[in-house]
Protein backbone atom coordinates (compact mmCIF):
# COMPACT_ATOMS: atom_id res chain seq x y z
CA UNK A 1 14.40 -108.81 92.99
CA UNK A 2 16.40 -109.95 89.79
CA UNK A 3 19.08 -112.86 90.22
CA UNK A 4 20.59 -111.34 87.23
CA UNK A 5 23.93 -109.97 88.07
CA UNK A 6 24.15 -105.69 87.22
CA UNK A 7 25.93 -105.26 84.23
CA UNK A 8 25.64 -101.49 83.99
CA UNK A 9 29.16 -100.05 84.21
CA UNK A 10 30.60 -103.52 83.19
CA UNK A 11 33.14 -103.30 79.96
CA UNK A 12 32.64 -106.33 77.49
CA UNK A 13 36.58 -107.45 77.98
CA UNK A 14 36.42 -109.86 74.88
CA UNK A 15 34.94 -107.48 72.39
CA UNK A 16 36.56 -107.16 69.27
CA UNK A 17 37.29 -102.84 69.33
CA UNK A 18 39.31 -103.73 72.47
CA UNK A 19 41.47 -105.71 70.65
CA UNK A 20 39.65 -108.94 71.82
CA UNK A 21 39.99 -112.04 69.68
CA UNK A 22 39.32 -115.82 68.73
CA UNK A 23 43.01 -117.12 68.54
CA UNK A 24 42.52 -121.25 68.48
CA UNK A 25 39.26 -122.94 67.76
CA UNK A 26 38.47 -127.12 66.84
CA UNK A 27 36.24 -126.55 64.85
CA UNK A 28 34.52 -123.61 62.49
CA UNK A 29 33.26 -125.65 59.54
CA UNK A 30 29.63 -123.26 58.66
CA UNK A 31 30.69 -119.91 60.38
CA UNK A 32 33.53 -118.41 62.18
CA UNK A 33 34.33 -118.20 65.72
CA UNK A 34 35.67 -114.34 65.62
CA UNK A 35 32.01 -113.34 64.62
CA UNK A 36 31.27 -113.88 68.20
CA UNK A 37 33.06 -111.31 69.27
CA UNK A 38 31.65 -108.12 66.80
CA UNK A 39 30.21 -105.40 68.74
CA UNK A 40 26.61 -105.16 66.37
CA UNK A 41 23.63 -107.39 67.43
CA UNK A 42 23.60 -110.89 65.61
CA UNK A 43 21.35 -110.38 62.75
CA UNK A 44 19.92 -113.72 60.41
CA UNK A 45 19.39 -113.58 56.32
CA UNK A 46 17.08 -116.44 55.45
CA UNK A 47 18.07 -117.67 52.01
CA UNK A 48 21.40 -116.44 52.32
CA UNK A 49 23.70 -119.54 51.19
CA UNK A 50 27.09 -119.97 51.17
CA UNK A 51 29.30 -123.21 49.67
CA UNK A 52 29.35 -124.64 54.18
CA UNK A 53 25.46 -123.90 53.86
CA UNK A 54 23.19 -121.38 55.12
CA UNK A 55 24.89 -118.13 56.35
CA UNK A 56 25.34 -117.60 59.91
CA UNK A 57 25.98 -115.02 61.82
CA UNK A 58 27.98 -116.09 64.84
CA UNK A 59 30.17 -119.23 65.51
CA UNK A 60 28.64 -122.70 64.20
CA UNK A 61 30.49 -125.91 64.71
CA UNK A 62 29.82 -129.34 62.48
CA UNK A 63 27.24 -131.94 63.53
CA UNK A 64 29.47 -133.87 65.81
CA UNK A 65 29.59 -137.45 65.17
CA UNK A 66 31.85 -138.92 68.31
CA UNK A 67 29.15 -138.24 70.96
CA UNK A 68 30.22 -137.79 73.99
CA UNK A 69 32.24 -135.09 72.95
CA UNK A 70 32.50 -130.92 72.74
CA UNK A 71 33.90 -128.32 70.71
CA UNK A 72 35.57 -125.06 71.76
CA UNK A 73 36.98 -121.96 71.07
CA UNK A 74 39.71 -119.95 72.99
CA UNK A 75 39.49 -116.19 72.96
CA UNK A 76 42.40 -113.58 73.89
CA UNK A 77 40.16 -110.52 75.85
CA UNK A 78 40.88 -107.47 74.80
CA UNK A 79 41.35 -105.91 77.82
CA UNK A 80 42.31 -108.58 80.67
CA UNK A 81 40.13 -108.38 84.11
CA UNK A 82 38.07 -109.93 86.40
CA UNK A 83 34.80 -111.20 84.87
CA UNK A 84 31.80 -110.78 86.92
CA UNK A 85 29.28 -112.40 84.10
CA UNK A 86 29.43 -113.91 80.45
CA UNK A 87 26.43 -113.74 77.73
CA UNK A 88 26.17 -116.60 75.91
CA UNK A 89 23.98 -115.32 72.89
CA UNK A 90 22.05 -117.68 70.84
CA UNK A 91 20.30 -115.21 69.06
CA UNK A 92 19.36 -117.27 65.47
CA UNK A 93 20.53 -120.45 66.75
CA UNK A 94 16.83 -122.47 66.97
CA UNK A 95 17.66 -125.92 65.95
CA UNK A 96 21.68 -125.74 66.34
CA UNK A 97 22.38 -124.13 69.66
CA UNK A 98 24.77 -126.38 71.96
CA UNK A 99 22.28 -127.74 74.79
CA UNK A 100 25.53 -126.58 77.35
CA UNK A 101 28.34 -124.83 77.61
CA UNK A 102 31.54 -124.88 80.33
CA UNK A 103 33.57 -121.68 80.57
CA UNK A 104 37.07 -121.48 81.75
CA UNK A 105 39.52 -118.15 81.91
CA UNK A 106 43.65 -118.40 82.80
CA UNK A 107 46.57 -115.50 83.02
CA UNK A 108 48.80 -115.86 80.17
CA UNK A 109 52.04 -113.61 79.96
CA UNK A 110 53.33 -112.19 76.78
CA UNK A 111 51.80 -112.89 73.28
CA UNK A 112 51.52 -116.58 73.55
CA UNK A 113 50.80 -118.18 70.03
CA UNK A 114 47.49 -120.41 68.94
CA UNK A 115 49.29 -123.64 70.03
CA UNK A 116 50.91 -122.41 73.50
CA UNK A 117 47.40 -120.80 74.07
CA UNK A 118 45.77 -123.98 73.66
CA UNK A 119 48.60 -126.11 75.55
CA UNK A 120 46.87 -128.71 77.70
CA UNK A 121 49.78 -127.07 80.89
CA UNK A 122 47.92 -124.22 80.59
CA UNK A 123 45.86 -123.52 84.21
CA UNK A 124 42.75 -122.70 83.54
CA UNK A 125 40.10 -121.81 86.35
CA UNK A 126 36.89 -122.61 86.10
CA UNK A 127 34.19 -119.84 86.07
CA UNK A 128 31.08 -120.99 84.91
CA UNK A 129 30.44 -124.71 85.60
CA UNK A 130 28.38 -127.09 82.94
CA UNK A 131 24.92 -124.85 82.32
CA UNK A 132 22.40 -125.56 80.07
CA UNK A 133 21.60 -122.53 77.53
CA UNK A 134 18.27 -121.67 75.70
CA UNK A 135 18.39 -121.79 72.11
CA UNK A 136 17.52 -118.10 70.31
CA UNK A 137 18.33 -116.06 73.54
CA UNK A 138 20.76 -114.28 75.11
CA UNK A 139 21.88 -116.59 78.21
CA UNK A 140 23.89 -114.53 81.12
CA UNK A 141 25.55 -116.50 83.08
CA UNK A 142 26.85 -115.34 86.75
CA UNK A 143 30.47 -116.16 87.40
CA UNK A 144 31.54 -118.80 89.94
CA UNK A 145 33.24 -116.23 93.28
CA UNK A 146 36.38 -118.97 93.09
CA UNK A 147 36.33 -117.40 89.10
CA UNK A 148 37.06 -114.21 89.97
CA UNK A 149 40.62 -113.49 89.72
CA UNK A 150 42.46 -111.19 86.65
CA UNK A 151 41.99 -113.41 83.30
CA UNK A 152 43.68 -112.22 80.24
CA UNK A 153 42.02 -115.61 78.20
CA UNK A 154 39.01 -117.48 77.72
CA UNK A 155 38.29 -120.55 76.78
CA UNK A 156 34.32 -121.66 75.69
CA UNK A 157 33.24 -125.08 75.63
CA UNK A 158 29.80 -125.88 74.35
CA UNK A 159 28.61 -129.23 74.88
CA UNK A 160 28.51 -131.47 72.22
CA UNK A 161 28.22 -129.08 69.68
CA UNK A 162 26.32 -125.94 67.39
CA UNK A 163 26.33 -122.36 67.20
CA UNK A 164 26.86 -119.14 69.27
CA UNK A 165 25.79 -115.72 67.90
CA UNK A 166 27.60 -113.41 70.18
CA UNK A 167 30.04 -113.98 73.22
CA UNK A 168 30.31 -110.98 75.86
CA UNK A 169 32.50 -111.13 79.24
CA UNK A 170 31.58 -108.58 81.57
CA UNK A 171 33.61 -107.31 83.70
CA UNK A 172 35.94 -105.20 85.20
CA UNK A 173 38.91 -103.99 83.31
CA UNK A 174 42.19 -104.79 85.79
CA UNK A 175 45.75 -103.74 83.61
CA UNK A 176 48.94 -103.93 84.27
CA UNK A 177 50.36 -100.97 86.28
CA UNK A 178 53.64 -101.34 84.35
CA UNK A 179 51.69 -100.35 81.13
CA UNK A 180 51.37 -96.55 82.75
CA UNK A 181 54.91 -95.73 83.63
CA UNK A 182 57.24 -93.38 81.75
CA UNK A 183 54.30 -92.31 79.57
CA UNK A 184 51.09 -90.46 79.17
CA UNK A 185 47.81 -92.68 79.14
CA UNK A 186 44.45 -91.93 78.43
CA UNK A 187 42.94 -92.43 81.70
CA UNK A 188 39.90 -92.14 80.44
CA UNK A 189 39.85 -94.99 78.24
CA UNK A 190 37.31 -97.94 78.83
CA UNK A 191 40.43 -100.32 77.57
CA UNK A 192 42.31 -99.03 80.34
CA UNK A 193 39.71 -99.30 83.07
CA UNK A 194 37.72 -95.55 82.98
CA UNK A 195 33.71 -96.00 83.47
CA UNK A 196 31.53 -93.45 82.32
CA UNK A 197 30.01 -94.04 85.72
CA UNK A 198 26.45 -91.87 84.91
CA UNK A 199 24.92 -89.39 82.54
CA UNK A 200 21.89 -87.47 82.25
CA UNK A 201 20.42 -88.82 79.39
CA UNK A 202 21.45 -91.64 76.82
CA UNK A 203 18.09 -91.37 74.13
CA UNK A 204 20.07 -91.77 71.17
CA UNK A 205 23.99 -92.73 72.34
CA UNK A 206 25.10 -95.20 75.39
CA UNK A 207 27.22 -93.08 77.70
CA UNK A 208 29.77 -95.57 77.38
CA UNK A 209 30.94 -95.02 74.03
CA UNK A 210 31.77 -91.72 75.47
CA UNK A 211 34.84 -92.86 76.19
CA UNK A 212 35.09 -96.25 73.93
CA UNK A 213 38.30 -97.54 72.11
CA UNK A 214 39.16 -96.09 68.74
CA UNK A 215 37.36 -93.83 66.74
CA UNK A 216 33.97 -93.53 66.41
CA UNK A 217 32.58 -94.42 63.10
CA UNK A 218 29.17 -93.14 62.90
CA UNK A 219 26.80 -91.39 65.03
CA UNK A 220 25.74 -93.94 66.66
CA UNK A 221 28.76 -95.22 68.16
CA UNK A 222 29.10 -92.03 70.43
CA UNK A 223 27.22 -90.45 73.31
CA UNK A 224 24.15 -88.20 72.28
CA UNK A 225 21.05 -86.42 74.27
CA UNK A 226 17.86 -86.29 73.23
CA UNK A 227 16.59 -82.42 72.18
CA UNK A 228 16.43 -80.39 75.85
CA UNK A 229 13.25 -78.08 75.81
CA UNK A 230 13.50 -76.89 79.08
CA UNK A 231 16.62 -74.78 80.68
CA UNK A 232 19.90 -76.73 82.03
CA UNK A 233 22.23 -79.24 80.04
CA UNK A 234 23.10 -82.59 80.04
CA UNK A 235 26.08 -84.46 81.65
CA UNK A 236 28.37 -87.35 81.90
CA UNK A 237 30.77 -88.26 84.50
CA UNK A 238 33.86 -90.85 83.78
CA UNK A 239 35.63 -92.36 86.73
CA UNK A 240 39.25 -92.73 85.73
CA UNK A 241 41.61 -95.80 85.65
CA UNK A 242 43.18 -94.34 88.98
CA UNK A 243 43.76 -91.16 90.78
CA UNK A 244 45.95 -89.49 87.99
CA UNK A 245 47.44 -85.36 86.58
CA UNK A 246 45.74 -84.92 83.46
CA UNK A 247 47.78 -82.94 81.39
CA UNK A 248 45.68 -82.60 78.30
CA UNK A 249 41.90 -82.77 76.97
CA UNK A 250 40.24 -84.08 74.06
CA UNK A 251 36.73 -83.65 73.01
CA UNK A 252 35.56 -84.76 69.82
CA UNK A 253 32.32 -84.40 68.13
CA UNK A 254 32.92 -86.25 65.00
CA UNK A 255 30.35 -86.96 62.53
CA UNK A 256 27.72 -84.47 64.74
CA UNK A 257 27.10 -81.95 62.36
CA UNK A 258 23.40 -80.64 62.94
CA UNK A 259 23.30 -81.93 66.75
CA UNK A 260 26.49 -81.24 68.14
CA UNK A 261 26.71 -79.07 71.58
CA UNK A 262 26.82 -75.55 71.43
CA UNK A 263 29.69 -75.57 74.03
CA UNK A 264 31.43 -77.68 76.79
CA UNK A 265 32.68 -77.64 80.11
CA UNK A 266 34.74 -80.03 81.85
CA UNK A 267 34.88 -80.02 85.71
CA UNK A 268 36.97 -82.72 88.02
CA UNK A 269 37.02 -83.98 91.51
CA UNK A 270 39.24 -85.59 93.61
CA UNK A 271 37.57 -88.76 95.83
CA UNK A 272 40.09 -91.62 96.04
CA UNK A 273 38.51 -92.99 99.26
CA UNK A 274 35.13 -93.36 98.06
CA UNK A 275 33.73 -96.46 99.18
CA UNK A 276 31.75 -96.79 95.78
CA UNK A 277 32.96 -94.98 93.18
CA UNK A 278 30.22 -95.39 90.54
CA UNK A 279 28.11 -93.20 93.42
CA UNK A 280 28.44 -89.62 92.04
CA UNK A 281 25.90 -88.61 94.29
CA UNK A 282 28.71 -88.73 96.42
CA UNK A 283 30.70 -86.02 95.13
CA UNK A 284 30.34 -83.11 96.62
CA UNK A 285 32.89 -80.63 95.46
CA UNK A 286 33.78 -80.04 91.65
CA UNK A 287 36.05 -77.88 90.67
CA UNK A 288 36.76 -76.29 86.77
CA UNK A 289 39.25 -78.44 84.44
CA UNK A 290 38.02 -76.45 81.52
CA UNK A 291 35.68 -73.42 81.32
CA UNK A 292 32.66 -73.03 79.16
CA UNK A 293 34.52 -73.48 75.92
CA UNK A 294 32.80 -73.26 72.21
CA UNK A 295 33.40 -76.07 70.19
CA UNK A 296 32.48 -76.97 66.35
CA UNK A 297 30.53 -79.56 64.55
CA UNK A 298 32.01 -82.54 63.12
CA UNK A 299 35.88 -81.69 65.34
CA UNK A 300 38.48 -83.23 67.28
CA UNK A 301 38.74 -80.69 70.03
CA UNK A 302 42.48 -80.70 71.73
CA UNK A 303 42.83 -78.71 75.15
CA UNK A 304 46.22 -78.13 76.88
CA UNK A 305 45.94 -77.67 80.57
CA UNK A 306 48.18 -75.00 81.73
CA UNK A 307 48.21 -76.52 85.20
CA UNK A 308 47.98 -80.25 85.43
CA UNK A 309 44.97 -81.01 87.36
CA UNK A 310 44.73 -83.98 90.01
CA UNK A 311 41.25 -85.60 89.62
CA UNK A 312 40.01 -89.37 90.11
CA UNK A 313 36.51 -88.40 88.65
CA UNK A 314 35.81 -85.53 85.33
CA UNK A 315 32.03 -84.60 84.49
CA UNK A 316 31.57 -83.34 80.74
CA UNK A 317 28.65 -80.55 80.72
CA UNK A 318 27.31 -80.47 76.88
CA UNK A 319 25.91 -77.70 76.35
CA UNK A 320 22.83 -77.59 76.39
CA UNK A 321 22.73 -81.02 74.84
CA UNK A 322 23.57 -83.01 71.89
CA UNK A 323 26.28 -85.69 70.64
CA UNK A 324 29.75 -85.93 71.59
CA UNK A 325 31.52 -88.91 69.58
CA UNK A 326 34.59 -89.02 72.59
CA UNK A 327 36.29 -87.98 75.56
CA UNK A 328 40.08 -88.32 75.59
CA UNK A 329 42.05 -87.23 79.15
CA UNK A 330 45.56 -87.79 78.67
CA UNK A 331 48.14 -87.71 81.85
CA UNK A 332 49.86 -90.07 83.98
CA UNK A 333 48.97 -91.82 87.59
CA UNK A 334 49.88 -89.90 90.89
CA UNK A 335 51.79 -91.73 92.62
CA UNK A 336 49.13 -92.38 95.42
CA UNK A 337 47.17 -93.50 91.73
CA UNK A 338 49.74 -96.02 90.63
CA UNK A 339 50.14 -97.16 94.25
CA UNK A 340 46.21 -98.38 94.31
CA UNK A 341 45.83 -99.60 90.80
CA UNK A 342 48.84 -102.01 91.36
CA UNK A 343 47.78 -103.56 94.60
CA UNK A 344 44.31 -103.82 92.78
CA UNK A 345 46.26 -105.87 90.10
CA UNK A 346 48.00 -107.84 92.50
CA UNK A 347 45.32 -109.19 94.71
CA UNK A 348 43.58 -110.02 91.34
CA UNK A 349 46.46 -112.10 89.90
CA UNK A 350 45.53 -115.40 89.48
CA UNK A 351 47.52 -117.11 92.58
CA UNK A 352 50.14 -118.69 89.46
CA UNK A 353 50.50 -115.73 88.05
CA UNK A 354 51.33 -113.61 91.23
CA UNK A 355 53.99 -115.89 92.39
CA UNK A 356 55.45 -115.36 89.30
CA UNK A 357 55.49 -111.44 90.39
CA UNK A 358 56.99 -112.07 93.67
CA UNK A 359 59.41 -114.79 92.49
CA UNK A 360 61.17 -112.03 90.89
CA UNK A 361 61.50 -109.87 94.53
CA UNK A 362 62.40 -112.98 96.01
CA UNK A 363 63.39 -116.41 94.69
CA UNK A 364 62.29 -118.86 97.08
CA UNK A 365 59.07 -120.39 96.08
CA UNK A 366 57.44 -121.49 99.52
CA UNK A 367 58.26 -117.51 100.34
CA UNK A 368 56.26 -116.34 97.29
CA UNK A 369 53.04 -119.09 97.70
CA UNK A 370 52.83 -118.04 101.15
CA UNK A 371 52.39 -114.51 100.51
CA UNK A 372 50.51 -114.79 97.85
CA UNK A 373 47.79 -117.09 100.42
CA UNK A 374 47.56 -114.02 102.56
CA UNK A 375 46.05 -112.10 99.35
CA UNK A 376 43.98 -109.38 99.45
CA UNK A 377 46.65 -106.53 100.67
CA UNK A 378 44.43 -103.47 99.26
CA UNK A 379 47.31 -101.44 100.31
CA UNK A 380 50.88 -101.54 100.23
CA UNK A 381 51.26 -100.71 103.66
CA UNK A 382 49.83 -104.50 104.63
CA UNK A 383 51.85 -106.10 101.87
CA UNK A 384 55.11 -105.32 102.86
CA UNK A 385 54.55 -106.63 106.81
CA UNK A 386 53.35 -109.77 105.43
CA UNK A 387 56.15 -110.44 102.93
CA UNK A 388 58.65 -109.64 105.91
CA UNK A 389 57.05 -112.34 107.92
CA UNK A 390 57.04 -114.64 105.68
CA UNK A 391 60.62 -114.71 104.76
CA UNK A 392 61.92 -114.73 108.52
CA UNK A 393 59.45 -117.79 109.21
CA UNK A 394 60.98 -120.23 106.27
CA UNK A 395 63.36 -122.67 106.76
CA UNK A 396 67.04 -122.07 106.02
CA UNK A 397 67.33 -123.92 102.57
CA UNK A 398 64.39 -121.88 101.56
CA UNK A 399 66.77 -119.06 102.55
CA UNK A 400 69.64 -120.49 100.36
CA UNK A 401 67.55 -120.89 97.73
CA UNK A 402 66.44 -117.63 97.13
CA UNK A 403 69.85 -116.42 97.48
CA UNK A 404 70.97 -118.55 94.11
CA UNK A 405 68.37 -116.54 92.20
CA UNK A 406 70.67 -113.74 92.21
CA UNK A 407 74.20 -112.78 89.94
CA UNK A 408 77.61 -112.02 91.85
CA UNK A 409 77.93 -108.37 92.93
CA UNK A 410 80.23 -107.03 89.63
CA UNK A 411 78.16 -109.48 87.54
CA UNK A 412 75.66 -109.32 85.29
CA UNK A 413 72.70 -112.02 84.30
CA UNK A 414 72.78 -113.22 80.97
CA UNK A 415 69.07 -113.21 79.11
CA UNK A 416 67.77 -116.24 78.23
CA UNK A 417 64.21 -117.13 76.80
CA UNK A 418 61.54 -117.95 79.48
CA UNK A 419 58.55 -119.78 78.95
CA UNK A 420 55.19 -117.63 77.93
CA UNK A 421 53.31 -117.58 81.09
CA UNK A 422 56.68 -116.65 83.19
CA UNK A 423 57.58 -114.15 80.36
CA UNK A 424 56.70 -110.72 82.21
CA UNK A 425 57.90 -112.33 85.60
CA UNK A 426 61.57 -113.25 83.98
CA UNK A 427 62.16 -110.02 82.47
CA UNK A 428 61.62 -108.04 85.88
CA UNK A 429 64.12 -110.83 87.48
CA UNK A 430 67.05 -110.02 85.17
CA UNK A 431 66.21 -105.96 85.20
CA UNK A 432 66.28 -105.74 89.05
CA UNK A 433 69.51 -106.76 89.40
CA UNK A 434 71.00 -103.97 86.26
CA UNK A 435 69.33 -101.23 87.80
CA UNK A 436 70.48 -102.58 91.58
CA UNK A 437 73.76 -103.12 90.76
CA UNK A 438 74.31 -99.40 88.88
CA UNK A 439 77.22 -98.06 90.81
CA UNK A 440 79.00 -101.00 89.68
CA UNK A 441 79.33 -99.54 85.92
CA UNK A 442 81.00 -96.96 86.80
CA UNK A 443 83.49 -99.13 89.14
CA UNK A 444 87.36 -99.57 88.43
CA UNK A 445 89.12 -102.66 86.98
CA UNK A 446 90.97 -102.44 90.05
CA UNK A 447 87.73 -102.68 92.40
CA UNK A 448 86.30 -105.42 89.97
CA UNK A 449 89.33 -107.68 90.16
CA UNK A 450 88.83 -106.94 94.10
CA UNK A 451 85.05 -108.15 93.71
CA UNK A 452 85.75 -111.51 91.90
CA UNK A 453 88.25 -112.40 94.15
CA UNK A 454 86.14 -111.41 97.28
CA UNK A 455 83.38 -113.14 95.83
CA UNK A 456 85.01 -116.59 95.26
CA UNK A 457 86.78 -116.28 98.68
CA UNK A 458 83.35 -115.82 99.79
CA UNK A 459 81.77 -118.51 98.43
CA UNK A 460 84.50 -121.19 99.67
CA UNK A 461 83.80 -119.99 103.19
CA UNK A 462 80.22 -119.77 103.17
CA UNK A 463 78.83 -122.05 100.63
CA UNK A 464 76.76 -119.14 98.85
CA UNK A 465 77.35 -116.33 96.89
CA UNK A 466 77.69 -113.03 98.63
CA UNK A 467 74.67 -111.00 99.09
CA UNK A 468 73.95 -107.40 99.69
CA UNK A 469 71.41 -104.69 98.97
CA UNK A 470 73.26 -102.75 96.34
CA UNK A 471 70.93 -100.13 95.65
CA UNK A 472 72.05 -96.90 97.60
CA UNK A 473 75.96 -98.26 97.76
CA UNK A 474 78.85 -97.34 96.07
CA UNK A 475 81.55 -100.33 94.47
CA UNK A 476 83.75 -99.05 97.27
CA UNK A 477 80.74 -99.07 100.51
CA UNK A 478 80.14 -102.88 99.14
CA UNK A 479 83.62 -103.97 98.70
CA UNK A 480 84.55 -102.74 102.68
CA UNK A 481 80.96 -104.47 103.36
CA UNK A 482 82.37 -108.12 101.80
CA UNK A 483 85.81 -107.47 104.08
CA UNK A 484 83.97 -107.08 106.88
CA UNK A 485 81.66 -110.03 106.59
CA UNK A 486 84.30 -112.35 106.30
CA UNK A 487 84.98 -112.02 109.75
CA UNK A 488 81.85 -113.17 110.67
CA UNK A 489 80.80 -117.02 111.80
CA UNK A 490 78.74 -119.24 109.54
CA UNK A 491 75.62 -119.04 111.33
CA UNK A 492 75.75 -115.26 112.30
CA UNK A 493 76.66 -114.46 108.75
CA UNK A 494 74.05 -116.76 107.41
CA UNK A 495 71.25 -114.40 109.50
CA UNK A 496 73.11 -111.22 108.33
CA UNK A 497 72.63 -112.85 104.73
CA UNK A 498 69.07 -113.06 105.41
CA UNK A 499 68.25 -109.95 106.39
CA UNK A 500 70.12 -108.58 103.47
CA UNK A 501 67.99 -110.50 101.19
CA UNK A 502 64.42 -109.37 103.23
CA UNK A 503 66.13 -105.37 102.32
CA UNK A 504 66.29 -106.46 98.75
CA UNK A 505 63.11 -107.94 98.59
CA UNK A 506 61.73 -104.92 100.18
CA UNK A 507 63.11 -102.99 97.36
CA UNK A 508 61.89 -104.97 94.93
CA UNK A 509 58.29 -105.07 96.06
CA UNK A 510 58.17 -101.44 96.18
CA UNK A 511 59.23 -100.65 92.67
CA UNK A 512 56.69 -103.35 91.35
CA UNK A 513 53.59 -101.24 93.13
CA UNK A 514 55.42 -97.71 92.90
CA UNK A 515 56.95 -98.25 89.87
CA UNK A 516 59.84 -95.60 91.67
């Protein structure tokens, strides 16, 4: 049996038609660093010069001088995830590969520039320790388990110094749920998380450019059959980002011209409980998305579904075989879709990076590390208990604090710029409280004159600002709510506080998996 990890329906999250790129490096001087991250197998041309030296095709550093020492590069992934194994290729390299190399990957928010990338704040996890490479081979290197947490950078450190032809991080493509709401997605797309989980043959075109990013340029950056001489067709089956209504199909069979399929049929299926969803052995019932449908040489294909159709899984038949150059399935997540992708984002946050996400549903920050240490959820259902618990078990000043993250009822927060790695996390924090505190656009001078005087008169008595789930109440509802809490005793109206804050928290938590 093979130690080497199984790479089959990995995605390469750094490559460079993701959108993956090199954005700070030390040191480039004979070839640069972004090379490492082109899709094409690193090829040599002995005699080639250039005015650093001899042409390289990869990522070659200087002969470094300062021994001990390292140089390193710091790569944006294309697609951010959980990396299960890295290829350090040293295809070429025979007398200037590095003799190690250290890999690290962190969650950083935003668009964060060269320098803030490179920051030494920035938390980076380890996940592969100091390993010694081979020179002129590809080198795959397992991830650490502690490394596998949602990454969105990586940073390579070869030890002391030398070349790398390629650079590919396999893994498991993990977005942001966010990124699907209000719009139609391919979820299909490998960017996005889809697998083309199996086909029936691959002779002259990997399966998974099937459903690659961007256009395909040649022939040989799609999916194509060898010539069937017996009865049947041939197949491929893509597992979606996440249960999801496809609305619309694509299928394109650009630059086929002499081998393209004669026709195509698309059928889906519904599993969301599958215990391994790669298995399509395990799919028993498919049902038609699109009938046998003719389709042309060399032709993007565009199919309007007169009925959305509710799939997690879609098998293309070609018919009987040939090239297809993609498969494009546009819709949106079902709600029980959204619902799983985002708890499978959550309990793959980097434990910085999803207190962030809770700090703003809640502002206390032993609330939010607590939860987070209770990680994985899988479902919302167990997230929500545990959050409750939390909050009722902290102290009272952890109470009080969380209650200063909030704005007066009648008042709105004023934007100002957050830091890149809390960037995502801020912008939630102010939006909660607009969308919360609606009914209060629409409320009279005469009830917001009420509401800043309630809410000072408040705030002498109590000590804190006045606190109430606003979503669901009118201006008026709150304003008789305020009245009557000022009846109330310090410590009872502390609790009531509380609980008021656990309700909005509640709230909060829900529309960050639901998106609702």
């Amino acid at each position: 049996m093979s130690d080497q990890p199984d790479l089959t329906n990995l995605a390469d999250l750094a490559a460079a038609r993701f959108g993956g790129t090199v954005v700070a490096v030390n040191d480039e001087f004979f070839a640069f660093a972004e090379r490492m991250l082109l899709p094409e197998a690193p090829v040599v041309r002995p005699g080639v010069f250039t005015e650093r030296g001899q042409w390289t095709d990869g990522w070659e550093t200087r002969r470094r001088r300062d021994l001990p020492g390292a140089d390193w590069a710091i790569v944006r992934l294309g697609s951010p995830g959980i990396a299960r194994a890295i290829t350090v290729d040293t295809t070429h390299f025979t007398g200037n590969a590095p003799e190690a190399v250290t890999i690290h990957g962190a969650t950083l928010a935003g668009y964060p520039s060269a320098a803030e990338a490179a920051d030494p704040a920035v938390d980076w996890v380890e996940l592969v320790p100091r390993t010694p490479v081979t020179a002129d081979a590809a080198n795959v290197l397992p991830v650490a388990e502690h490394g596998l947490t949602r990454i969105t950078h990586l940073r390579l450190t070869i030890h002391p110094d030398g070349g790398v032809a390629r650079l590919r991080v396999h893994g498991t493509v993990v977005p942001d749920p966010r990124l699907l709401d209000h719009v139609t997605s391919d979820l299909a797309a490998a960017d996005l998380g889809g697998v083309v989980v199996a086909a029936s043959d691959m002779h002259y075109g990997d399966r998974h450019n099937l459903n690659a990013s961007g256009d395909a340029r040649a022939m040989g950056e799609g999916w194509e059959t060898r010539r069937r001489r017996g009865t049947g067709h041939d197949w491929a089956v893509v597992r979606l980002v996440t249960q999801g209504l496809i609305v619309r199909a694509e299928v394109d069979t650009s630059h086929f011209r002499g081998n393209a399929p004669r026709a195509v049929e698309l059928w889906a299926a519904d599993y969301p409980d599958l215990l391994d969803p790669d298995d399509v052995s395990a799919i028993g019932d498919w049902f038609p998305l699109l009938p046998r449908t003719r389709v042309q040489p060399n032709t993007r294909h565009l199919f309007d579904l007169e009925v959305p159709v509710q799939a997690t899984h879609v098998r293309i038949d070609a018919i009987p075989d040939g090239g297809l150059a993609r498969l494009r399935l546009t819709g949106l997540p079902t709600s029980t879709g959204r619902e799983s992708l985002a708890m499978r984002w959550f309990d793959a946050l980097s434990p910085e990076a999803a207190i962030e996400e809770l700090l703003a549903c809640c502002g206390s920050e032993d609330w939010a590390a607590a939860v987070v240490e209770r990680r994985p959820f899988g479902t919302l259902a167990g997230l929500l208990p545990a959050a409750e618990q939390e909050w009722w078990a902290l102290p009272e000043p952890a109470w009080l604090e969380a209650f200063t993250a909030h704005p007066r009822i009648g008042e709105r927060p004023t934007r100002t710029p957050a830091p890149p790695t809390t960037a995502r996390a801020s912008l939630v924090s102010l939006d909660a409280p607009r969308r919360e505190q609606a009914a209060m656009d629409e409320a009279s001078d005469e009830i917001r004159a009420a509401f800043a005087a309630g809410n000072a008169e408040y705030e002498d008595r109590f000590g804190y600002i006045f606190l109430v789930r606003a979503a669901g109440r009118t201006a008026e509802e709150m304003l008789t709510v305020l009245h009557e809490r000022m009846t109330h005793g310090p410590a009872e109206e502390l609790r009531i506080a509380a609980g008021q804050q656990a309700e909005i928290t509640a709230l909060r938590i829900r529309h960050l998996i639901t998106g609702a």
